[in-house]
N, C-alpha and C. Protein backbone atom coordinates (compact mmCIF):
# COMPACT_ATOMS: atom_id res chain seq x y z
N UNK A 1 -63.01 70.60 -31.95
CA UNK A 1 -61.97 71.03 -32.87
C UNK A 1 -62.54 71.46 -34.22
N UNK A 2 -64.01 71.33 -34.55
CA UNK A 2 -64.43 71.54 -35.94
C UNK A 2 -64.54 72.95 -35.73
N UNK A 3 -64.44 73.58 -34.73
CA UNK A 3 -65.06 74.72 -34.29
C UNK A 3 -64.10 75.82 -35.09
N UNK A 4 -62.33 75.14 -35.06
CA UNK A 4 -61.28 76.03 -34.92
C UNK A 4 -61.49 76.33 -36.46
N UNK A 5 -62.36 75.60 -37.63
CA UNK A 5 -62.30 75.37 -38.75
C UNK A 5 -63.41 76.67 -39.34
N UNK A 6 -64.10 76.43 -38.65
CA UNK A 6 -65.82 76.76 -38.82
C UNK A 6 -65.60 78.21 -38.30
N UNK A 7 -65.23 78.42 -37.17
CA UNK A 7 -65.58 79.83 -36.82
C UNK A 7 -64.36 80.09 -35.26
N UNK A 8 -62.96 79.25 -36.04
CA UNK A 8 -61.98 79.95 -34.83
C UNK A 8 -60.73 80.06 -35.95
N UNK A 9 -59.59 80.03 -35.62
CA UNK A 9 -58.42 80.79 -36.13
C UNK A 9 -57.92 80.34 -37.41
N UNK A 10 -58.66 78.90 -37.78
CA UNK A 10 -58.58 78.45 -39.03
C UNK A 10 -60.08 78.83 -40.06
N UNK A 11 -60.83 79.88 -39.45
CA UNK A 11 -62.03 80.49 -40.40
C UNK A 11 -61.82 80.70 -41.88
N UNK A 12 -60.34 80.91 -42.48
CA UNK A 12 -60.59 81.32 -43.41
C UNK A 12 -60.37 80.03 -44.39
N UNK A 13 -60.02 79.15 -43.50
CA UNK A 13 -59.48 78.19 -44.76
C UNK A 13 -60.15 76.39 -44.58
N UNK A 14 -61.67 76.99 -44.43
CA UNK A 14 -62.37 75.64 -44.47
C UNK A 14 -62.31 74.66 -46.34
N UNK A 15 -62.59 73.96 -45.84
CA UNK A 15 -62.46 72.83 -47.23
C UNK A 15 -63.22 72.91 -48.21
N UNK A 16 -63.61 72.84 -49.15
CA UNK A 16 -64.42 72.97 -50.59
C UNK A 16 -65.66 72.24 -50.15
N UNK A 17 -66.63 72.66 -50.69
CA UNK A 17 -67.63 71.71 -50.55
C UNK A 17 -68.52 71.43 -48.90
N UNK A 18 -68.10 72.48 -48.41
CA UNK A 18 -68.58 72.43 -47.26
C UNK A 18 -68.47 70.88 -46.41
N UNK A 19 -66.88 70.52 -46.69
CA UNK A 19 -66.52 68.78 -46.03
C UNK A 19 -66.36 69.40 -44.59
N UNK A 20 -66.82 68.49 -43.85
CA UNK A 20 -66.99 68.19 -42.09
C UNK A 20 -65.31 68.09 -42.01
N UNK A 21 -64.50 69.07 -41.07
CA UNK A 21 -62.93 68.92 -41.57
C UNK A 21 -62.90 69.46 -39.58
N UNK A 22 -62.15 69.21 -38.97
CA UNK A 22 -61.43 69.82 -37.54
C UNK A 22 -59.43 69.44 -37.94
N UNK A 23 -59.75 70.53 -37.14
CA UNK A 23 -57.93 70.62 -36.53
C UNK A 23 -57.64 71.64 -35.18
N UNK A 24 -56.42 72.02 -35.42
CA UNK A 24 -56.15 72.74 -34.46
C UNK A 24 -54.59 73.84 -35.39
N UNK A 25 -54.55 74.82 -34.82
CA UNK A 25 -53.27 75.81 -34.90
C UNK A 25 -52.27 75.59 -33.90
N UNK A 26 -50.98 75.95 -34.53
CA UNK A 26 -50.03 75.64 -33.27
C UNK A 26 -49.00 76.60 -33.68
N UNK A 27 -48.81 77.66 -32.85
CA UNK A 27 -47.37 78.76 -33.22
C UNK A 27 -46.43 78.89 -31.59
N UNK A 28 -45.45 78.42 -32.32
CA UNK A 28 -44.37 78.37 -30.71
C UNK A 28 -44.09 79.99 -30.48
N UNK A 29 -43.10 80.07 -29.49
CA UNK A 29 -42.60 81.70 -28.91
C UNK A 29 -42.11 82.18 -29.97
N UNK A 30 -42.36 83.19 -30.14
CA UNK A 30 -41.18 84.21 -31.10
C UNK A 30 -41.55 83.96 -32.66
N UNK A 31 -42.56 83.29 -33.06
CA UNK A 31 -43.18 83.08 -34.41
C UNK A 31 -42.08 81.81 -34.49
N UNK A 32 -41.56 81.40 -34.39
CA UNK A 32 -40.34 80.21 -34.73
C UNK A 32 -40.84 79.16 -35.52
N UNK A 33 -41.94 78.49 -35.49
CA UNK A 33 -42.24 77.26 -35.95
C UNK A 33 -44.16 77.63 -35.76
N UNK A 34 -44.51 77.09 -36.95
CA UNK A 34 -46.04 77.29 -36.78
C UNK A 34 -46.39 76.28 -37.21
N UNK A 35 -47.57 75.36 -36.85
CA UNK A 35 -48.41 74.11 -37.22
C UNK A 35 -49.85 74.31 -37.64
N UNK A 36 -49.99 73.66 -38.61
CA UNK A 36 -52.06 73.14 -38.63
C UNK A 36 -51.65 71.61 -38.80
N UNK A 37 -52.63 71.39 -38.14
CA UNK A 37 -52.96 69.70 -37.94
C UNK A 37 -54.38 69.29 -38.04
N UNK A 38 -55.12 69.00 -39.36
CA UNK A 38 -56.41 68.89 -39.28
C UNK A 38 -56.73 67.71 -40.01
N UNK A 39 -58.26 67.19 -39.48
CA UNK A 39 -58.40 65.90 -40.14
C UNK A 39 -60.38 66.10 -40.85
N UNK A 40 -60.13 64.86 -41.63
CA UNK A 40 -61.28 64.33 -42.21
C UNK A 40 -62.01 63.37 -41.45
N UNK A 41 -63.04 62.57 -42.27
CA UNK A 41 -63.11 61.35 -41.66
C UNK A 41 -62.41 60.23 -42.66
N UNK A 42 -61.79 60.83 -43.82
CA UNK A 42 -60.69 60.23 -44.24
C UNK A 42 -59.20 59.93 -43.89
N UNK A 43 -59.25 61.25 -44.04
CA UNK A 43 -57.51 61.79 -43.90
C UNK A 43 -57.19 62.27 -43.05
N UNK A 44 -56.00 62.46 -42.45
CA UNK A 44 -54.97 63.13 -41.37
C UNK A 44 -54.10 64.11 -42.05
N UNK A 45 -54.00 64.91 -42.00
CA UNK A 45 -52.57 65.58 -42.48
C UNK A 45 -51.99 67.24 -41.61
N UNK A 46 -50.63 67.05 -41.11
CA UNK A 46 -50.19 68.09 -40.38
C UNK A 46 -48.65 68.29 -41.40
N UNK A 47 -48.96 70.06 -40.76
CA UNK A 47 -48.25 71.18 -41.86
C UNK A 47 -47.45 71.47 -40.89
N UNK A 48 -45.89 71.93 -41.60
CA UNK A 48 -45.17 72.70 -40.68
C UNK A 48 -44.35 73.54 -40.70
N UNK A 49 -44.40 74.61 -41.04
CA UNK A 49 -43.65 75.84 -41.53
C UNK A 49 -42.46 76.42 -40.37
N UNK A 50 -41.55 76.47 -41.23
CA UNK A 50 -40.43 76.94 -39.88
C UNK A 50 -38.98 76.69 -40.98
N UNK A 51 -37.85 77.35 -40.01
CA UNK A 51 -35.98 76.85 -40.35
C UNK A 51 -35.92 75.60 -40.04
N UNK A 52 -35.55 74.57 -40.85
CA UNK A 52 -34.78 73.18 -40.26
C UNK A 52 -33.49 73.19 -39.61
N UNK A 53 -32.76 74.31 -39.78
CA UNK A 53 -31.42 74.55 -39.66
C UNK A 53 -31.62 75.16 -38.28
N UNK A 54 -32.93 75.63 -37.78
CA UNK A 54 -32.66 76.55 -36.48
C UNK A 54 -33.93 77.41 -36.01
N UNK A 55 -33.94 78.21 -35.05
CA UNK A 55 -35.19 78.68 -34.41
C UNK A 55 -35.18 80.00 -35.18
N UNK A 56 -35.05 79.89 -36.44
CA UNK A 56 -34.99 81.62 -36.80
C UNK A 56 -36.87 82.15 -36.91
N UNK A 57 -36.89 83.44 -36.14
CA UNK A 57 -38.11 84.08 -36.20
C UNK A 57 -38.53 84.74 -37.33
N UNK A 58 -39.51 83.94 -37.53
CA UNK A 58 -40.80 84.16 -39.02
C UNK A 58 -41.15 84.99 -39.23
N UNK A 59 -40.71 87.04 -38.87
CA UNK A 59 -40.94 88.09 -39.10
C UNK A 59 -41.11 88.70 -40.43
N UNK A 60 -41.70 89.87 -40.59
CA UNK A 60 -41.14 90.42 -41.77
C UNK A 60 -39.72 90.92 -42.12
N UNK A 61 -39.04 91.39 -40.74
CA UNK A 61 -37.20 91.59 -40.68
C UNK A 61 -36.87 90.50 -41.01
N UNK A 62 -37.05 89.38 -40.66
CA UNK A 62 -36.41 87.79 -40.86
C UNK A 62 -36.47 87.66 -42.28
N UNK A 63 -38.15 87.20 -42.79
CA UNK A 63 -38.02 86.64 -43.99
C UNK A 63 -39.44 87.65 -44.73
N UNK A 64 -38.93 88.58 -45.40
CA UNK A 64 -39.58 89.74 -46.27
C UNK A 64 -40.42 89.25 -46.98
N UNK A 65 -40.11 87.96 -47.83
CA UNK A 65 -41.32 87.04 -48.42
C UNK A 65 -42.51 86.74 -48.08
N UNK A 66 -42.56 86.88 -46.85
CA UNK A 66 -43.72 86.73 -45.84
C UNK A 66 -44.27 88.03 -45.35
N UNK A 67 -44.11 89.08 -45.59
CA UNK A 67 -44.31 90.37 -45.55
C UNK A 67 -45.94 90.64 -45.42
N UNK A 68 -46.25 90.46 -46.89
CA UNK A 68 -47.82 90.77 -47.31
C UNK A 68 -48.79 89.69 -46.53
N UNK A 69 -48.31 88.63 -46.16
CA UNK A 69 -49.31 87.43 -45.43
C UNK A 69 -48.94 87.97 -43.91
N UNK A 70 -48.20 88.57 -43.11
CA UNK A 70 -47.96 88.53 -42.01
C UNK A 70 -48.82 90.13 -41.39
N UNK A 71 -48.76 90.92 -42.72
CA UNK A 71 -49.29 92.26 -41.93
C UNK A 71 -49.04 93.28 -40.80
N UNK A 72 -49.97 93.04 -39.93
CA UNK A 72 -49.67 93.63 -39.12
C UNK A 72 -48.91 92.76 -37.63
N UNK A 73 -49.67 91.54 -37.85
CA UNK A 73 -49.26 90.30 -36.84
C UNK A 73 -47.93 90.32 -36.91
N UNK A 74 -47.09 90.06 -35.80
CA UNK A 74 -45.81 89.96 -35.13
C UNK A 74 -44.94 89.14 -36.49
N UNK A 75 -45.79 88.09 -36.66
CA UNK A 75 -45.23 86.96 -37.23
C UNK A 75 -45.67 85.90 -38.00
N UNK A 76 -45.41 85.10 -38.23
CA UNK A 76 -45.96 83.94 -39.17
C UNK A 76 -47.13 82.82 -37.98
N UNK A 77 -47.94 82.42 -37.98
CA UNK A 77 -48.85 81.78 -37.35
C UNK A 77 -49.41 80.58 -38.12
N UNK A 78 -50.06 79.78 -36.95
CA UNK A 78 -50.57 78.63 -37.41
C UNK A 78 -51.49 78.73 -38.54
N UNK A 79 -52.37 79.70 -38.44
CA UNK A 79 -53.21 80.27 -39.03
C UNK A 79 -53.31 81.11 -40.88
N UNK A 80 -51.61 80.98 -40.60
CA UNK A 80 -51.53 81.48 -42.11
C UNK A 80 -50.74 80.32 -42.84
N UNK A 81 -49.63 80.47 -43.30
CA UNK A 81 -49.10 79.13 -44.05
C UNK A 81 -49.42 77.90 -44.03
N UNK A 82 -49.34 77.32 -42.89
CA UNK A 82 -49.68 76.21 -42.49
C UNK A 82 -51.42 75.50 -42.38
N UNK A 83 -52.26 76.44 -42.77
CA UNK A 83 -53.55 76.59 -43.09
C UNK A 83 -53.98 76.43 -44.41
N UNK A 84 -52.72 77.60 -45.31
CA UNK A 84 -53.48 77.70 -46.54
C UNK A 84 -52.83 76.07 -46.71
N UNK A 85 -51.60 75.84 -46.88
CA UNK A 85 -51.31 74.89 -47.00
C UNK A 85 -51.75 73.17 -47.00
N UNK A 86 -52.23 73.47 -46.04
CA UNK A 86 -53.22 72.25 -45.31
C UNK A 86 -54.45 72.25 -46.09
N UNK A 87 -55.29 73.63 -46.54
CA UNK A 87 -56.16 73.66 -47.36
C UNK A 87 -56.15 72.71 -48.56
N UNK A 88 -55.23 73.96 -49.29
CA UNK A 88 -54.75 73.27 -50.26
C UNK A 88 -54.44 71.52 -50.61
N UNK A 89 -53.45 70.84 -49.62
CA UNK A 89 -53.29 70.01 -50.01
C UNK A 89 -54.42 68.76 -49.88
N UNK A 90 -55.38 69.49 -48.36
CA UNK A 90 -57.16 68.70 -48.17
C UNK A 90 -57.40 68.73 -49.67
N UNK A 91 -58.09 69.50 -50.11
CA UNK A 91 -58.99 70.00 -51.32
C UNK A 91 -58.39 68.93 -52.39
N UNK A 92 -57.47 68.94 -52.65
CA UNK A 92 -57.10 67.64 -53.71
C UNK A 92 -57.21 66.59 -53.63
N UNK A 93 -56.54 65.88 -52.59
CA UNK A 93 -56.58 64.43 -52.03
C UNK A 93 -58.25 64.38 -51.81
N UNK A 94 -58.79 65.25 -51.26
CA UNK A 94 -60.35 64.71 -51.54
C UNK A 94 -61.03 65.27 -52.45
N UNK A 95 -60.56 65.24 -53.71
CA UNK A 95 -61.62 65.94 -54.91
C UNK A 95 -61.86 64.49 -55.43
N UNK A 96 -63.56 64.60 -55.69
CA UNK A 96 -63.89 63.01 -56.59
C UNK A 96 -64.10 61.91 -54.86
N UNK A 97 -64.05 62.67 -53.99
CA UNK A 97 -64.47 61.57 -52.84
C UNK A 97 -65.65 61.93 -52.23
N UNK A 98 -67.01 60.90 -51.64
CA UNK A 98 -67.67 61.23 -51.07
C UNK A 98 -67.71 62.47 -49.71
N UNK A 99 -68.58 63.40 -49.55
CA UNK A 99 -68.51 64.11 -48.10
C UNK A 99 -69.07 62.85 -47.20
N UNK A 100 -68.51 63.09 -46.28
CA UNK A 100 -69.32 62.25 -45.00
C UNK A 100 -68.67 63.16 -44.19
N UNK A 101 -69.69 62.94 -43.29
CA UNK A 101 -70.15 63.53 -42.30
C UNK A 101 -69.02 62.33 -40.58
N UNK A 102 -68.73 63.62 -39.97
CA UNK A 102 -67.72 62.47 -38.54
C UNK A 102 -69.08 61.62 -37.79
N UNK A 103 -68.67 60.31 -38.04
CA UNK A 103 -69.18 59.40 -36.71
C UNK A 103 -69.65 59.97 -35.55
N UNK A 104 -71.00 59.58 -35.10
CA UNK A 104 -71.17 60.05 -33.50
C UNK A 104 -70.54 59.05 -32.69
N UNK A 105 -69.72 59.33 -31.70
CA UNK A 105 -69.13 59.26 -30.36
C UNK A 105 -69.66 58.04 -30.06
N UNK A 106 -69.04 56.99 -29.48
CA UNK A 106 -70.31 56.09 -28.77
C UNK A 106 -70.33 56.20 -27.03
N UNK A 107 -71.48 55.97 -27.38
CA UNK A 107 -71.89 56.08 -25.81
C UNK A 107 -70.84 55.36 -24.55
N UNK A 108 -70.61 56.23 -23.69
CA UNK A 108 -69.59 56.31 -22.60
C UNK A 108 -69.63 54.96 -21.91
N UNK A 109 -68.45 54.39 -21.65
CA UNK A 109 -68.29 53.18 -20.82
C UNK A 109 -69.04 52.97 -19.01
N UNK A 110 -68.66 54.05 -18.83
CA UNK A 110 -69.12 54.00 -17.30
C UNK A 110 -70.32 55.23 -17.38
N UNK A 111 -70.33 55.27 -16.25
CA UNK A 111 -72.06 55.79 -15.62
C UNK A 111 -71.56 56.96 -15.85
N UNK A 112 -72.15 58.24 -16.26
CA UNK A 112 -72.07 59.47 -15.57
C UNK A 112 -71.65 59.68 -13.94
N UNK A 113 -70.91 60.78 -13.73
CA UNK A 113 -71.00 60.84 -12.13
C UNK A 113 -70.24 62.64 -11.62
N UNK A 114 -71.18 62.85 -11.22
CA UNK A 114 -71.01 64.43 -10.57
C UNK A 114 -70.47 64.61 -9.80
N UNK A 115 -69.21 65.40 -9.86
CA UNK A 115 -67.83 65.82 -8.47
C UNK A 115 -68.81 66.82 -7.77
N UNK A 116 -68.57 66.38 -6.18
CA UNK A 116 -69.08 67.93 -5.22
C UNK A 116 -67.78 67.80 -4.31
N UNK A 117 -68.22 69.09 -3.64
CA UNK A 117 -67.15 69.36 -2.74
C UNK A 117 -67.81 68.78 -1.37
N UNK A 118 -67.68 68.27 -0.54
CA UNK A 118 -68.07 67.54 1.19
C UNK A 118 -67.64 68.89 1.64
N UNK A 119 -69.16 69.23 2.64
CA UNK A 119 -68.71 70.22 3.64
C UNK A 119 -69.12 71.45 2.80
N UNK A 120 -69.08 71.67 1.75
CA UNK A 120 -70.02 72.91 0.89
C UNK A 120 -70.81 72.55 0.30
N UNK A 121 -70.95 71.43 -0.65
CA UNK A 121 -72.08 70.48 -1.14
C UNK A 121 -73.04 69.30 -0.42
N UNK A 122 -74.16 69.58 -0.15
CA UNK A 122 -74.30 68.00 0.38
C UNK A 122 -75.25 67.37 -0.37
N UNK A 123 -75.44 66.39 -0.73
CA UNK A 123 -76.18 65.87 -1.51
C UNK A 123 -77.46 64.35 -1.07
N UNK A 124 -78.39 64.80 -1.24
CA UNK A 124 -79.87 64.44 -1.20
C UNK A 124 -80.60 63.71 -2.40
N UNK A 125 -81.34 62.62 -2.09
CA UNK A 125 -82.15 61.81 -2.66
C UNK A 125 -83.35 62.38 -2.95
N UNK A 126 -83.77 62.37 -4.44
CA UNK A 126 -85.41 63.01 -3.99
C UNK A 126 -86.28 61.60 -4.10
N UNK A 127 -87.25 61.78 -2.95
CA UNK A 127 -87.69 60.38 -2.59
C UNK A 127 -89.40 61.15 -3.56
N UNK A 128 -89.70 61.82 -3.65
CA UNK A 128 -90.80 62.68 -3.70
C UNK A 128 -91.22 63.76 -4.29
N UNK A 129 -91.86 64.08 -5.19
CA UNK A 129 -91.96 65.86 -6.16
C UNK A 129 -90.57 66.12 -7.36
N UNK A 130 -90.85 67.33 -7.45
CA UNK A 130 -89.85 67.05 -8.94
C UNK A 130 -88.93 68.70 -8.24
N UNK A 131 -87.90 68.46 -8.31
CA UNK A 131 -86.82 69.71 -7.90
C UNK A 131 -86.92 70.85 -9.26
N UNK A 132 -87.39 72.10 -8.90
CA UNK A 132 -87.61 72.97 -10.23
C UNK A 132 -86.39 73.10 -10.48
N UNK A 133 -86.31 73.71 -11.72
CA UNK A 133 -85.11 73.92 -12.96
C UNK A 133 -84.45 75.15 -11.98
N UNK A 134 -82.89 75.39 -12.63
CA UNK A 134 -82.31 76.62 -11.63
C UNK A 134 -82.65 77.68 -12.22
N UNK A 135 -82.28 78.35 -10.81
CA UNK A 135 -83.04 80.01 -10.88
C UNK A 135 -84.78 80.05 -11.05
N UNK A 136 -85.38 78.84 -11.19
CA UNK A 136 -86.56 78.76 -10.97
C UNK A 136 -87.17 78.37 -9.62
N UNK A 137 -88.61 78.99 -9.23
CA UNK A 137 -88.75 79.19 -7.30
C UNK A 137 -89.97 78.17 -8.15
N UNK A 138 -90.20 77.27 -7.00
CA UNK A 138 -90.84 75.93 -7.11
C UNK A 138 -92.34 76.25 -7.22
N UNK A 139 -93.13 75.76 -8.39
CA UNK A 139 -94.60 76.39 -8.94
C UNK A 139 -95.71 75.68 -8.19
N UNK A 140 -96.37 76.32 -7.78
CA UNK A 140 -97.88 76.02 -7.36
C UNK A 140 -98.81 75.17 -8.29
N UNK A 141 -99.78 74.30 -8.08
CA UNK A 141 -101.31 73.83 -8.39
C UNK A 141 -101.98 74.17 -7.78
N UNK A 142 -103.02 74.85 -8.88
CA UNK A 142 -104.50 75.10 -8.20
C UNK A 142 -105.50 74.33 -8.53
N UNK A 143 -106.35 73.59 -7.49
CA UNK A 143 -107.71 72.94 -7.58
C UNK A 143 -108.39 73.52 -7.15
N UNK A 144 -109.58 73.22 -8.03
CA UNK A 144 -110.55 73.85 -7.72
C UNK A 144 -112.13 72.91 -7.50
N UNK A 145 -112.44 73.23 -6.20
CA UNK A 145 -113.57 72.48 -5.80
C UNK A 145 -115.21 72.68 -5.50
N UNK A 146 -115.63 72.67 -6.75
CA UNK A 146 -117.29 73.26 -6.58
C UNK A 146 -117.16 74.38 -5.37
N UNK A 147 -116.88 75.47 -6.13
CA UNK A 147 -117.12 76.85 -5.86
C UNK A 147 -115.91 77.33 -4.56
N UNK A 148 -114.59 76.68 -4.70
CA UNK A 148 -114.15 76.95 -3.37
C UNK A 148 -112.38 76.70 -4.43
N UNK A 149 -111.30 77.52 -4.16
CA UNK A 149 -110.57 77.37 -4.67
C UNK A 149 -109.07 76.71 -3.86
N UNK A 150 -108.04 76.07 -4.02
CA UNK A 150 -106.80 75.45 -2.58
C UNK A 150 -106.00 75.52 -3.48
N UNK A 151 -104.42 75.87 -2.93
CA UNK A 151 -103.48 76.29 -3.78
C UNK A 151 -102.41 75.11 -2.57
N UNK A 152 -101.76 74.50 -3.36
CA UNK A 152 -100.97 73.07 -2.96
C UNK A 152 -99.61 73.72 -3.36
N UNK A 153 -99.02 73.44 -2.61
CA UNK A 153 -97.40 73.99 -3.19
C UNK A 153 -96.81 72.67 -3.50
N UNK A 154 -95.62 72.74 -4.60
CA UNK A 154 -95.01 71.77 -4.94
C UNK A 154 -93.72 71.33 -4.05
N UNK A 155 -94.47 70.24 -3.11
CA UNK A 155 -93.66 70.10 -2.18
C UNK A 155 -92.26 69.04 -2.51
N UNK A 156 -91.40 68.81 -2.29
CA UNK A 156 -90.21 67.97 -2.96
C UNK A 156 -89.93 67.51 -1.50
N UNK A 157 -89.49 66.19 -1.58
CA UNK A 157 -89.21 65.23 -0.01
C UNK A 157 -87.83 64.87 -0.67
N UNK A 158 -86.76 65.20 0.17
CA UNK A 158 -85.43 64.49 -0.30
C UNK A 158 -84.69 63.49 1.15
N UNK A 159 -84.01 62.80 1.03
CA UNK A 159 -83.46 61.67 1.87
C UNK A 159 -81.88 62.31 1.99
N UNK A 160 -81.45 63.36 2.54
CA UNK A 160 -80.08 63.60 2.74
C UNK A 160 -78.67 62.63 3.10
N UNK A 161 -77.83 62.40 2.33
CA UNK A 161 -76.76 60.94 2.43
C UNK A 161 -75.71 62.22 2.87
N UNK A 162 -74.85 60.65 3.63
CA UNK A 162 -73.90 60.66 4.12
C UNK A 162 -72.70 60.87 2.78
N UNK A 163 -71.32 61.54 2.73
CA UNK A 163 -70.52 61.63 1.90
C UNK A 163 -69.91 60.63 1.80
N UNK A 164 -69.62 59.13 0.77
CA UNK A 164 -68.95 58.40 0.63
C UNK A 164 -67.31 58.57 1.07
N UNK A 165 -67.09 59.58 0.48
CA UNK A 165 -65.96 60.57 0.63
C UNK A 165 -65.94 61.71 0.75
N UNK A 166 -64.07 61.83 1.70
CA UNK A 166 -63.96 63.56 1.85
C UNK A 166 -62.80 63.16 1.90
N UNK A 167 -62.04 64.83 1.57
CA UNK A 167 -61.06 65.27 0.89
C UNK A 167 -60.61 65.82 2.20
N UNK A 168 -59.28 65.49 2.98
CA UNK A 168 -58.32 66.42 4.18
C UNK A 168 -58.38 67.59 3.39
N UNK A 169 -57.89 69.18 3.84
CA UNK A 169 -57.44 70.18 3.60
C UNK A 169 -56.18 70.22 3.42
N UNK A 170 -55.38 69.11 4.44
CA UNK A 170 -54.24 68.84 4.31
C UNK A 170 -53.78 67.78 2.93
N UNK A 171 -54.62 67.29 2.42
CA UNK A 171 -54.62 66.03 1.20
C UNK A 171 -53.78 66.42 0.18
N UNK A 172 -52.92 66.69 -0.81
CA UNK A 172 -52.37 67.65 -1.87
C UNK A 172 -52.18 66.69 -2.45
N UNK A 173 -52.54 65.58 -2.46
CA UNK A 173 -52.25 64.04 -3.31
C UNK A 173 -53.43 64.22 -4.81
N UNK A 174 -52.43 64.39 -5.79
CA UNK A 174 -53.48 64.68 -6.47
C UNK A 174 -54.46 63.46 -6.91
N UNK A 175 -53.66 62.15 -6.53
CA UNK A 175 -53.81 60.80 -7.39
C UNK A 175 -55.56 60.41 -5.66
N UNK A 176 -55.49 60.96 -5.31
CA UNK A 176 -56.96 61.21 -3.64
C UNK A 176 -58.22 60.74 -4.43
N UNK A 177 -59.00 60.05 -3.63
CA UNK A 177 -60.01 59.45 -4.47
C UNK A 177 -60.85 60.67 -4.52
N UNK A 178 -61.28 61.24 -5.53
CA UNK A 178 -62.25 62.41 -5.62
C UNK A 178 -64.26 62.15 -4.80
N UNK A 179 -64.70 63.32 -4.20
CA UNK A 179 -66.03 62.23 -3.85
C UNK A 179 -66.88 62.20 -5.57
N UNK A 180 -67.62 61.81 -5.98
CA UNK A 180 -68.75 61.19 -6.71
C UNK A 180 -70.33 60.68 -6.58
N UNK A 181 -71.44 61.00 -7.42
CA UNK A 181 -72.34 60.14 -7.08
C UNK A 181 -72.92 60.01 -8.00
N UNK A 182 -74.02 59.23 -7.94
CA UNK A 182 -74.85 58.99 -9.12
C UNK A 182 -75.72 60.13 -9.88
N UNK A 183 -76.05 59.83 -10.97
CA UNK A 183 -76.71 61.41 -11.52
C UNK A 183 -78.00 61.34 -10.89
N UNK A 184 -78.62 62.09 -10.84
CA UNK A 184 -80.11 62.34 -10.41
C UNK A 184 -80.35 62.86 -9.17
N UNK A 185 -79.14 63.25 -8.26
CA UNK A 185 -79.17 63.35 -6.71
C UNK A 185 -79.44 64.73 -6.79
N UNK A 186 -79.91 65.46 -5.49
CA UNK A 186 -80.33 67.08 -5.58
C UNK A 186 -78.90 67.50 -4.50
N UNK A 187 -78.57 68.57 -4.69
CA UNK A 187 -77.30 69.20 -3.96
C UNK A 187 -77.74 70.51 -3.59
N UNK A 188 -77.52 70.73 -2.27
CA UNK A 188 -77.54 72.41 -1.92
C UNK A 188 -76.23 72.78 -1.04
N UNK A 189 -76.37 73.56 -0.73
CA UNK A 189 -75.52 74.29 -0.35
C UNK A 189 -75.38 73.94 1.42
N UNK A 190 -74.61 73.19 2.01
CA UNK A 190 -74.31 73.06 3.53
C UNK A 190 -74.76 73.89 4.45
N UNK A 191 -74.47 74.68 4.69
CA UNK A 191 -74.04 76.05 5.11
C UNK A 191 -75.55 76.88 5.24
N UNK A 192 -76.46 76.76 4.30
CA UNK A 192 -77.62 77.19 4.05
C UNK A 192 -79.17 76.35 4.23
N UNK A 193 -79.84 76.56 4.76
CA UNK A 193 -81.24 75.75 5.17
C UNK A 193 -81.80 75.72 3.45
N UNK A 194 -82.21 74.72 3.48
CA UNK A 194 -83.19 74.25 2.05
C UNK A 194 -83.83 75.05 2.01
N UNK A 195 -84.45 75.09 0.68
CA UNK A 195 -85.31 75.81 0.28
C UNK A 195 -86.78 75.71 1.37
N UNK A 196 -87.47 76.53 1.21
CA UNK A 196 -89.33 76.13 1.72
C UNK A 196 -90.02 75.12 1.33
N UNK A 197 -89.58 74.90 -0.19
CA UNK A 197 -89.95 73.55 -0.72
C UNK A 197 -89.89 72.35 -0.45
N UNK A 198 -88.85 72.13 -0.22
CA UNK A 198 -87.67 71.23 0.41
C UNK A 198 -88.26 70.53 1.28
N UNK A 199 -87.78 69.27 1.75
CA UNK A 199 -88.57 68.77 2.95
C UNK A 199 -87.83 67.40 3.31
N UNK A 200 -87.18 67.04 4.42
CA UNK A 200 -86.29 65.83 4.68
C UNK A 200 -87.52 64.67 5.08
N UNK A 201 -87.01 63.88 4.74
CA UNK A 201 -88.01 62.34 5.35
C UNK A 201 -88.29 62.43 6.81
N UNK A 202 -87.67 63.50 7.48
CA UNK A 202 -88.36 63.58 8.96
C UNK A 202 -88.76 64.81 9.30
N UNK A 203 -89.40 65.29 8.01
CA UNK A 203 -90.15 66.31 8.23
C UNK A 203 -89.61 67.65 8.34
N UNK A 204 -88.03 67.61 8.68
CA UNK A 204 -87.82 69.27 9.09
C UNK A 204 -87.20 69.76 7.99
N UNK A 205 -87.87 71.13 7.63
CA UNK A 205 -86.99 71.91 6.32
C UNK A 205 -86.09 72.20 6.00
């Protein structure tokens, strides 16, 4: 959300002082009601421009006052009133207060874990070698032995598993246990023989 501040629809109306600030824009159908809702690591504060009396549309036919801020745009947007506004009233409430910078995130409760699809994905253990980066074809070592040169390919041994889970075609339950696995597993494609690299614990490619 710092993004919408920094370099999306609220660009023009970041905070003084270069303060760490996110929000978001919000304009209903027909220009009717427009929002900014942005925060500090102080403060909260959401704007809201619109009729209390009714859904009247925020045009320049509607309300002419708004003419020169609306332009060429249909209508009144999150992005204009409700921005400068929000500016404005940031910039005061924090004049004379430290910048700080938002808290990092803390680290996630549960494990990481990667959705595949069973039956197009299958997923493999590497027991052995290191799986090259994607779109990269798996790199050679060369040794070299008093006057005689051997080129070793980087062979990778993986242990292919069974799918904990699978999903019917018929299933439309959205609440269906999804399959999952642990991070670090290698995945190819079903349907397609491994790479040359590649190599199962019983030897066949």
């Amino acid at each position: 959300m710092r993004g919408v501040i920094e370099r999306g629809t609220a660009r023009r109306t970041p905070l003084e002082d270069d303060r760490p600030a996110a929000g978001k824009t919000g304009t209903q159908d027909n220009n009717t009601n427009a929002w900014f809702v942005g925060f500090t690591p102080q403060y909260v504060t959401a704007v809201w421009v619109g009729d209390p009396k009714g859904y009247t549309k925020m045009t320049k036919r509607n309300v002419p006052e708004f003419a020169s801020v609306i332009g060429n745009r249909g209508g009144v947007q999150g992005a204009m009133f409700p921005a400068a506004i929000w500016k404005s009233y940031m910039d005061e409430v924090h004049r004379g207060l430290e910048v700080l910078e938002f808290a990092a995130p803390p680290a996630p409760v549960r494990s990481p874990l990667r959705l595949y699809l069973p039956g197009v994905e299958c997923p493999a253990r590497v027991v052995s070698g290191t799986i090259p980066a994607p779109k990269q074809d798996a790199k050679t070592t060369t040794t070299t032995v008093v006057g005689a040169e051997t080129t070793i390919a980087n062979t990778v041994v993986v242990s292919v598993l069974s799918p904990d889970t699978t999903i019917s075609p018929t299933d439309l339950n959205p609440f269906s246990p999804v399959p999952t696995t642990e991070p670090g597993l290698y995945f190819y494609e079903c349907a397609k023989p491994l790479p040359n690299y590649v190599q199962t614990t019983t030897g066949a490619p």
